[in-house]
Protein backbone atom coordinates (compact mmCIF):
# COMPACT_ATOMS: atom_id res chain seq x y z
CA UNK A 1 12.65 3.21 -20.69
CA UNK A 2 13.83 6.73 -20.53
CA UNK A 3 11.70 9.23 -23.32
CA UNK A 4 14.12 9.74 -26.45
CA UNK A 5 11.92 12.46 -26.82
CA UNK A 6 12.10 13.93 -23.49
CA UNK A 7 10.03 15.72 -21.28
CA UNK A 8 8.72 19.08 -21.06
CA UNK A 9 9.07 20.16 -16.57
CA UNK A 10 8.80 23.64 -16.91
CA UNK A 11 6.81 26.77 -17.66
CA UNK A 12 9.53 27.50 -20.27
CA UNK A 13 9.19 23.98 -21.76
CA UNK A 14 5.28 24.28 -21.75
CA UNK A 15 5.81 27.90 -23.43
CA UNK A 16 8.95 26.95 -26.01
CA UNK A 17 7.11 24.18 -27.04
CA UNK A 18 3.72 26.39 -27.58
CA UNK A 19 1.34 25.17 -24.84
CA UNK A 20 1.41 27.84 -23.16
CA UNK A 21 1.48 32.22 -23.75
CA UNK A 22 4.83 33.78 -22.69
CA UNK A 23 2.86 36.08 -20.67
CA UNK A 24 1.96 33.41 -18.66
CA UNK A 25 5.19 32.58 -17.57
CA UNK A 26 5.12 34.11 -14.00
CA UNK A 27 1.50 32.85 -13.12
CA UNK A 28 2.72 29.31 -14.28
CA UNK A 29 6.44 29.11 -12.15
CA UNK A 30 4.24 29.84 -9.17
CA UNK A 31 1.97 27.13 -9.63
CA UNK A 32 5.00 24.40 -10.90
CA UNK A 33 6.77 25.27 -7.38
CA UNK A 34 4.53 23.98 -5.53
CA UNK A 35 3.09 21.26 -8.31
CA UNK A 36 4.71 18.96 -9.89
CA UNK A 37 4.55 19.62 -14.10
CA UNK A 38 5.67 17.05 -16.83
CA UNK A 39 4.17 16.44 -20.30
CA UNK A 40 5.94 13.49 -22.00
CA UNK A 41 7.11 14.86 -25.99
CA UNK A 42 4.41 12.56 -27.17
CA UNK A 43 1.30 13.72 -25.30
CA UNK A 44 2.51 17.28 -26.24
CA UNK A 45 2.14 16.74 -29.79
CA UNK A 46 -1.40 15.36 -29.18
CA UNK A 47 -2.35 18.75 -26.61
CA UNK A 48 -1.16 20.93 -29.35
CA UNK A 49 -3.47 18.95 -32.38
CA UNK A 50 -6.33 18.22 -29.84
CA UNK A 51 -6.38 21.95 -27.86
CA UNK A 52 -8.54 23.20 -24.86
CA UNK A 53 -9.89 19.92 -23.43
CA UNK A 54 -6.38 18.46 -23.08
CA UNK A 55 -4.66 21.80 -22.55
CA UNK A 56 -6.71 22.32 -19.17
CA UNK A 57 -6.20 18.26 -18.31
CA UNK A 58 -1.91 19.13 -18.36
CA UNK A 59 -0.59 22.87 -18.45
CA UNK A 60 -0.61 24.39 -15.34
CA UNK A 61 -3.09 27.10 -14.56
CA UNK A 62 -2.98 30.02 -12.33
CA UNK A 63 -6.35 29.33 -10.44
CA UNK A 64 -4.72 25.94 -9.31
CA UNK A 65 -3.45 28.22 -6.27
CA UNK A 66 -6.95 29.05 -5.29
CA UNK A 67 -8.01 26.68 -2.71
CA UNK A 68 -11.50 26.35 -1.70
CA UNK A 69 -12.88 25.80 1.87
CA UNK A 70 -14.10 22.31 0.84
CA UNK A 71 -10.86 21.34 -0.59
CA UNK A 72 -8.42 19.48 1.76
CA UNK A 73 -5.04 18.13 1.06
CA UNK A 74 -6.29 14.53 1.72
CA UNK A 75 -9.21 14.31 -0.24
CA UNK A 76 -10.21 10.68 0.17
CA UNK A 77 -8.21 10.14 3.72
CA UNK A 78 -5.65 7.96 2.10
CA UNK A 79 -3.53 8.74 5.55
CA UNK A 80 -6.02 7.60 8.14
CA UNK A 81 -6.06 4.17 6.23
CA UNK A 82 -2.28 3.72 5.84
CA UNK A 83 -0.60 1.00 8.16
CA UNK A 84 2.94 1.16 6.76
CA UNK A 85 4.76 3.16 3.98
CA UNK A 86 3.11 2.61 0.38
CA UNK A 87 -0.05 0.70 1.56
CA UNK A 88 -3.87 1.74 1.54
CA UNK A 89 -5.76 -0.23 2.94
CA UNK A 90 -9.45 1.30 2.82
CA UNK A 91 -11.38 -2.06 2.21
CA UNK A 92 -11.12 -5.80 3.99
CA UNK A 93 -10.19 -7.50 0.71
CA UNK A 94 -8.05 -4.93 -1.23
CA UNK A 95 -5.18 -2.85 -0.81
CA UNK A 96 -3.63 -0.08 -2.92
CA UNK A 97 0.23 -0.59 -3.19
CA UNK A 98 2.13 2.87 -3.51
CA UNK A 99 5.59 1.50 -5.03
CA UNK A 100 6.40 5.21 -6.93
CA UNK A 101 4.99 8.74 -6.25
CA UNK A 102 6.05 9.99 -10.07
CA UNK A 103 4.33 10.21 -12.85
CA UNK A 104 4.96 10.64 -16.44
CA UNK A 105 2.25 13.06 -17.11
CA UNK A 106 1.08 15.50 -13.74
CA UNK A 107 -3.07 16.00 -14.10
CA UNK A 108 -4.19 19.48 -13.04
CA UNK A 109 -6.77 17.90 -10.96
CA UNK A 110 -5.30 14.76 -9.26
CA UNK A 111 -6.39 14.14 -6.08
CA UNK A 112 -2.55 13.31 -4.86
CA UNK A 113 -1.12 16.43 -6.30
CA UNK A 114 0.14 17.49 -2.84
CA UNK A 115 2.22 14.06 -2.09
CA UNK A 116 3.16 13.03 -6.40
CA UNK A 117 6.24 14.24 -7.82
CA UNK A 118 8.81 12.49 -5.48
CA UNK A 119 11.32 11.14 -7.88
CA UNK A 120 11.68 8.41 -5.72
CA UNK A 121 10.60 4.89 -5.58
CA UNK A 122 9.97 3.17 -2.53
CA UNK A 123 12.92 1.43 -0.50
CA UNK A 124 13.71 -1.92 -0.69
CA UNK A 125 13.39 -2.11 2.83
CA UNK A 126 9.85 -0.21 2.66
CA UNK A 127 8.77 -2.49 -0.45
CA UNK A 128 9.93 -5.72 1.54
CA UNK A 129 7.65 -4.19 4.64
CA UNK A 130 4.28 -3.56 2.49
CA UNK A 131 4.82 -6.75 0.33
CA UNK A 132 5.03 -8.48 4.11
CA UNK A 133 1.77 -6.54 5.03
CA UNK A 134 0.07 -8.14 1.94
CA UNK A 135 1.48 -11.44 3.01
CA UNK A 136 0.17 -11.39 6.43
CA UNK A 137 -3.25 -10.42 6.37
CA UNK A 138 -5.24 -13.22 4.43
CA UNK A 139 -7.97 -11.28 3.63
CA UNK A 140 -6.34 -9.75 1.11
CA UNK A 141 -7.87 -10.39 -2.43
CA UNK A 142 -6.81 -7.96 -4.64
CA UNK A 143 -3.76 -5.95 -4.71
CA UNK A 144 -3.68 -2.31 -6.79
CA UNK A 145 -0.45 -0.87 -7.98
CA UNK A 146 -0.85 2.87 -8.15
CA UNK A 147 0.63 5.77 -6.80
CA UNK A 148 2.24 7.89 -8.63
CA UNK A 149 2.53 5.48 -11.71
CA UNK A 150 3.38 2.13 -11.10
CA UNK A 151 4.61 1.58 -15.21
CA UNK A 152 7.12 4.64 -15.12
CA UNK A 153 9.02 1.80 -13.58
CA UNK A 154 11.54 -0.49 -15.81
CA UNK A 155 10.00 -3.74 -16.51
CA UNK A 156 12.31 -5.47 -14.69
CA UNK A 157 10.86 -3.91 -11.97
CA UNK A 158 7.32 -3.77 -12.03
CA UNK A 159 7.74 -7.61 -13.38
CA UNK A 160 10.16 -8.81 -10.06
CA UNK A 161 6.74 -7.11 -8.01
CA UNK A 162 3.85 -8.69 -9.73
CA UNK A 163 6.70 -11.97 -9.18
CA UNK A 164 6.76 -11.24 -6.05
CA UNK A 165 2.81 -10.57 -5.42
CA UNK A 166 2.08 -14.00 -7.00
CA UNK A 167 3.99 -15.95 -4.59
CA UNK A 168 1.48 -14.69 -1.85
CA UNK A 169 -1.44 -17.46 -2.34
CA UNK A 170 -4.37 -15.57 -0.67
CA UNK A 171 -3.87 -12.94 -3.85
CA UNK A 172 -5.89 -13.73 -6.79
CA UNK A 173 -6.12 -10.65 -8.97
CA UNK A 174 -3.49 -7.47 -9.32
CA UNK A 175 -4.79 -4.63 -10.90
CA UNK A 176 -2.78 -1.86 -12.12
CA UNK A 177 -4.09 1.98 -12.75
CA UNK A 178 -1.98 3.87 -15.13
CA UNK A 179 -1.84 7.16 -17.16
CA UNK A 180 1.66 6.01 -19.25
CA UNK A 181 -0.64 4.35 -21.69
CA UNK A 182 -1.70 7.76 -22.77
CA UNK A 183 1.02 9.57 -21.75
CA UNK A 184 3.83 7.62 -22.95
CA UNK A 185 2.52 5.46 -25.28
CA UNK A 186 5.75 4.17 -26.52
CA UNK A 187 6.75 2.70 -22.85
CA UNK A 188 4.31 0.12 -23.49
CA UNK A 189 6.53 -2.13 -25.94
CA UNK A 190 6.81 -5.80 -25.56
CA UNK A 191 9.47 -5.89 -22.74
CA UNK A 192 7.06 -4.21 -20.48
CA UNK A 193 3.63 -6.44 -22.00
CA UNK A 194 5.99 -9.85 -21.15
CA UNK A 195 6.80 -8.26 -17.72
CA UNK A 196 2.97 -7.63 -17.06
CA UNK A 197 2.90 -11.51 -17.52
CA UNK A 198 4.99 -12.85 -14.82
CA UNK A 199 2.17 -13.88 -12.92
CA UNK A 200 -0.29 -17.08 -12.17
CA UNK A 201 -2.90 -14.31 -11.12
CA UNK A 202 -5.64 -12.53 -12.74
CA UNK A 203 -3.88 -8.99 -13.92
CA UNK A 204 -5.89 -6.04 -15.09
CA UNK A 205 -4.87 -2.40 -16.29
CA UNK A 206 -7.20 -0.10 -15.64
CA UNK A 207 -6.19 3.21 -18.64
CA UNK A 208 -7.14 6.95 -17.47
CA UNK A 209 -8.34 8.62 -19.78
CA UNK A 210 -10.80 11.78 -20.30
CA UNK A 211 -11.59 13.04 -23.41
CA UNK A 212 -11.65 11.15 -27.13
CA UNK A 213 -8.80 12.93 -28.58
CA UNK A 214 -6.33 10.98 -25.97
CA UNK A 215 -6.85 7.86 -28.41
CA UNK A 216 -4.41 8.43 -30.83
CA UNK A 217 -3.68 5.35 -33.14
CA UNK A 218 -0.15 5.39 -30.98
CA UNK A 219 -2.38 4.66 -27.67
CA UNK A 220 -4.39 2.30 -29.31
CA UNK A 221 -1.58 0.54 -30.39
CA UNK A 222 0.25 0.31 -27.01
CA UNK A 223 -3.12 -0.61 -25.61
CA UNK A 224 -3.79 -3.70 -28.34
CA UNK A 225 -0.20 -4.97 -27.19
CA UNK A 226 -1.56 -5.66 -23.89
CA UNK A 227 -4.83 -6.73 -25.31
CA UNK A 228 -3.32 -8.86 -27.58
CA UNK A 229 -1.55 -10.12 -24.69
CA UNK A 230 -4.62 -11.69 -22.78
CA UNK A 231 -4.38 -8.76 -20.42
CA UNK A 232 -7.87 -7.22 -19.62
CA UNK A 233 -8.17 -3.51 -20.03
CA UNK A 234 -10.31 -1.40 -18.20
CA UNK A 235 -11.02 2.68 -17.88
CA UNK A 236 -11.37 5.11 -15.38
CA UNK A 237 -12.06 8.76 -16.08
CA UNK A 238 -13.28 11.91 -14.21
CA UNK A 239 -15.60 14.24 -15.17
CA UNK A 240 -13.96 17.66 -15.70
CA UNK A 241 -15.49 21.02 -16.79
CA UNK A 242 -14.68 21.93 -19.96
CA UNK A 243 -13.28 18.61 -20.71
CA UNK A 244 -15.56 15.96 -20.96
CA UNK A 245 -19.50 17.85 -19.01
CA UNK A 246 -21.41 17.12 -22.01
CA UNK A 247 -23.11 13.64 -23.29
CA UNK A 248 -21.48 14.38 -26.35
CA UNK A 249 -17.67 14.46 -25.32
CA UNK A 250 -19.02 11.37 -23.14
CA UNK A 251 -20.50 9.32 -25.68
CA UNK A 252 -17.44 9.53 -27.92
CA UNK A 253 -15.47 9.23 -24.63
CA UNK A 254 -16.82 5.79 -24.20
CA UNK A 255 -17.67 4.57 -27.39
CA UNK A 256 -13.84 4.92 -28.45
CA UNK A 257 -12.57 2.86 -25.01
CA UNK A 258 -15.05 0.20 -25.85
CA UNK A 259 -13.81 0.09 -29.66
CA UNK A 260 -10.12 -0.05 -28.08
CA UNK A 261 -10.88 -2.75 -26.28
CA UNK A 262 -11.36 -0.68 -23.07
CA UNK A 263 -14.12 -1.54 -20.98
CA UNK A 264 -15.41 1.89 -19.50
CA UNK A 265 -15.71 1.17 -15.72
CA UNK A 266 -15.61 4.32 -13.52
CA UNK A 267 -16.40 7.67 -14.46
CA UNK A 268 -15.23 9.52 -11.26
CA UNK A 269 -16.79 12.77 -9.21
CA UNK A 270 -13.61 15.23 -8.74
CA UNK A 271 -12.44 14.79 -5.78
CA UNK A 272 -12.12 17.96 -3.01
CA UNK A 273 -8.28 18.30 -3.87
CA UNK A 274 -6.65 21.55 -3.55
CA UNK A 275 -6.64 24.11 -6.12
CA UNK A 276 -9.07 22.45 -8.15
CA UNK A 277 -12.53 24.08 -8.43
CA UNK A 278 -12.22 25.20 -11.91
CA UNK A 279 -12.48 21.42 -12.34
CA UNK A 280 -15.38 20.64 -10.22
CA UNK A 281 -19.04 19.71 -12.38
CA UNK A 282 -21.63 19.88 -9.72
CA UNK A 283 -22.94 16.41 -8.51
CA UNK A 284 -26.38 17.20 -9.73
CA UNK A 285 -24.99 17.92 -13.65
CA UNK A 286 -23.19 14.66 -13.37
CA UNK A 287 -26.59 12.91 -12.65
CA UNK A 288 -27.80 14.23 -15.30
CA UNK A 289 -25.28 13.55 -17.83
CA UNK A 290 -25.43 9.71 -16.68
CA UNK A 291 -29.35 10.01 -17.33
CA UNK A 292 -28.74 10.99 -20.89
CA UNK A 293 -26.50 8.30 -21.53
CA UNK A 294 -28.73 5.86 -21.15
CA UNK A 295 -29.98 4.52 -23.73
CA UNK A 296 -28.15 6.28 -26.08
CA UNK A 297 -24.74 4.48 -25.05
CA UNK A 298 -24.32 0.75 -25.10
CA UNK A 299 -24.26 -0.93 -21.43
CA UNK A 300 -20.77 -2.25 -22.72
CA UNK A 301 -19.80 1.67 -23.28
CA UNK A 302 -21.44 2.69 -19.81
CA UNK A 303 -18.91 3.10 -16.67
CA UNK A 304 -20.11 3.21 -13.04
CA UNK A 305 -20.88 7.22 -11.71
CA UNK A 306 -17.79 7.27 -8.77
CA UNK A 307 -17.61 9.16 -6.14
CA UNK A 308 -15.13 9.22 -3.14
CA UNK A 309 -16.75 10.43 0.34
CA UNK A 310 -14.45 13.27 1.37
CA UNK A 311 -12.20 12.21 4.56
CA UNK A 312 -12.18 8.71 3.57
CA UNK A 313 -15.14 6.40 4.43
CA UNK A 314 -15.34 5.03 0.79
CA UNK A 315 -16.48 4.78 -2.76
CA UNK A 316 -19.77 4.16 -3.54
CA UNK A 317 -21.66 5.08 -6.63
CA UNK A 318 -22.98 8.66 -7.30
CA UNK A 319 -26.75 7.77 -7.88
CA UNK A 320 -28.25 5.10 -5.36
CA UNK A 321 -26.51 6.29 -2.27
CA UNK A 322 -27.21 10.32 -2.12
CA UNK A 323 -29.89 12.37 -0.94
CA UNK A 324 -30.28 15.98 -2.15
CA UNK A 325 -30.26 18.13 1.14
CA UNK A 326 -31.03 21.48 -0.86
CA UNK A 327 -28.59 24.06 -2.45
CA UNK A 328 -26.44 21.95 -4.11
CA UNK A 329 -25.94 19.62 -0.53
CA UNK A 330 -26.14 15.92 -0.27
CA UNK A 331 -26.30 13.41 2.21
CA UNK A 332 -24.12 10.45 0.57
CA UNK A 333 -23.80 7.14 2.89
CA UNK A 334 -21.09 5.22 2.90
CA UNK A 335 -20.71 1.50 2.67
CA UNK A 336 -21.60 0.95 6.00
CA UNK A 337 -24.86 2.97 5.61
CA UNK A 338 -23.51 5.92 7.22
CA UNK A 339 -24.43 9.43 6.68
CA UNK A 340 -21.98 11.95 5.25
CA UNK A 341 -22.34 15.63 4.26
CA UNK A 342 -21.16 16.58 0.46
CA UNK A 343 -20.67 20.08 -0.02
CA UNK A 344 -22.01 21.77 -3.07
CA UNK A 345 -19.36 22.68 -5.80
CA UNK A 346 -17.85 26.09 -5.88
């Protein structure tokens, strides 16, 4: 499964292979030590055709070491819900499953930047203690492979852990979130689609992806393998400045998933992770962008508006569970009907 290609991991890569300005070269060493960088060969060739709005998504840029009051290393309190190694558990009937902390591509914005980049996988020993977690606690419904990227991992073994997750009975649908789709296109090949298949269970991959010009034919390609497949595909984006803030870039956004076969289903709110405020469309523009879509966007083209209460009380959607509090402030509640304060963007 290893890139023929290879992989650009430095400033020097970024800059030899033109993504970057040699006079950047300083700036961008001081962000990669303390960031993890990687652009798969592929996805470079599609940042240098496709320019700023995927150029800001994957090179490394300077302001990523300005951190802003509001911006904590946690963003969504993935600690605080963590009962053993490689387990989230947030929410009584799912669980996010942790098996990797690398990536093939590293976004600018992720809200894990400070723990992704660890080249290694989780123990057997850890994996046999979370896939026990899972096993004990029945109320366990759905089980999400993230991390990191759960498909930088050989089929053999992503398919011996969706084995092993359908031998646990109270399980009934696995959902995996991955960026190799896009990044890597070529990783999705037919060993990896029959791997995605060793299961009884309902299995969904949900693709993230930001901005139109990610959709080459090679994604949609690697996508209709899995589609083709009986595997249900689904999206999840995040609205980025300069990327995708405009009905426009969101329309075509969402219109081209839905032709893919890619049911749009979250657009997310950045999330408060450090370094990231270039990022960062105010709450109140994001309203408004949904607004517009409306009715000019098919409901099958239409995600869910996403955002993550900072700390970690939950997800809830951007538009039915805020209250403006003045200057850019909201009052969000969470699931529970609790109030939270949401700073204004920088």
């Amino acid at each position: 499964m290893e890139n023929p290609l290879g992989t650009l991991r430095t400033p020097k890569d970024l800059i030899a292979a033109g993504l970057a300005a040699p006079a950047a070269l300083a700036a961008l060493e001081a962000v990669a030590a303390r960031y993890a960088v990687a652009v798969p060969s592929p996805l470079a060739r599609t940042i240098l055709t496709a320019g700023a709005p995927l150029v800001r998504q994957f090179v490394p840029d300077a302001r990523e070491l300005d951190v802003h009051p509001a911006e904590r290393a946690d963003p969504i309190g993935d600690a605080r819900h963590s009962p053993v190694k490689g387990i989230v558990h947030r929410y009584p009937d799912r669980v996010l499953l942790m098996p990797t902390l690398t990536c093939a591509v590293y976004c600018r914005f992720c809200f894990r930047r400070e723990t992704v980049g660890s080249s290694e996988a989780m123990s057997p020993a850890d994996l046999d203690a979370a896939l026990g977690y899972i096993r004990n606690t029945p109320a366990i419904w759905e089980v999400i492979l993230t991390g990191g990227d759960p498909l930088v991992l050989s089929p053999r073994r992503i398919g011996a852990l969706i084995a092993a997750l359908d031998t646990i009975d109270h399980v009934k649908v696995i959902r995996i979130h991955s960026r190799v789709p896009v990044a890597d296109p070529a990783r999705i090949d037919d060993t990896l689609v029959a791997a995605l298949k060793t299961t009884r269970k309902a299995l969904y991959v949900a693709v993230h992806c930001n901005h139109a010009t990610e959709l080459t034919p090679e994604v949609i390609a690697g996508c209709a393998r899995m589609a083709d497949a009986g595997i249900p595909l689904l999206s999840q984006s995040v609205l980025l400045a300069s990327v995708n803030d405009t009905a426009d870039a969101l329309e075509n956004l969402f219109r081209a998933l839905a032709a893919a076969r890619i049911k749009p289903y979250y657009l997310h709110q950045l999330d408060y992770a450090p370094g990231t405020s270039h990022f960062r469309v105010p709450l109140e523009q994001g309203l408004a962008l949904v607004r517009a879509l409306r009715g000019r966007v098919s409901g099958l083209a239409l995600p869910t508006y996403m955002l993550d209460i900072p700390g970690g009380a939950g997800k809830v959607p951007a538009g039915e569970y805020l209250s403006p509090e003045g200057d850019g402030t909201f009052i969000v509640r969470d699931p529970q009907g609790n109030p939270h304060a949401y700073p204004p963007a920088p």
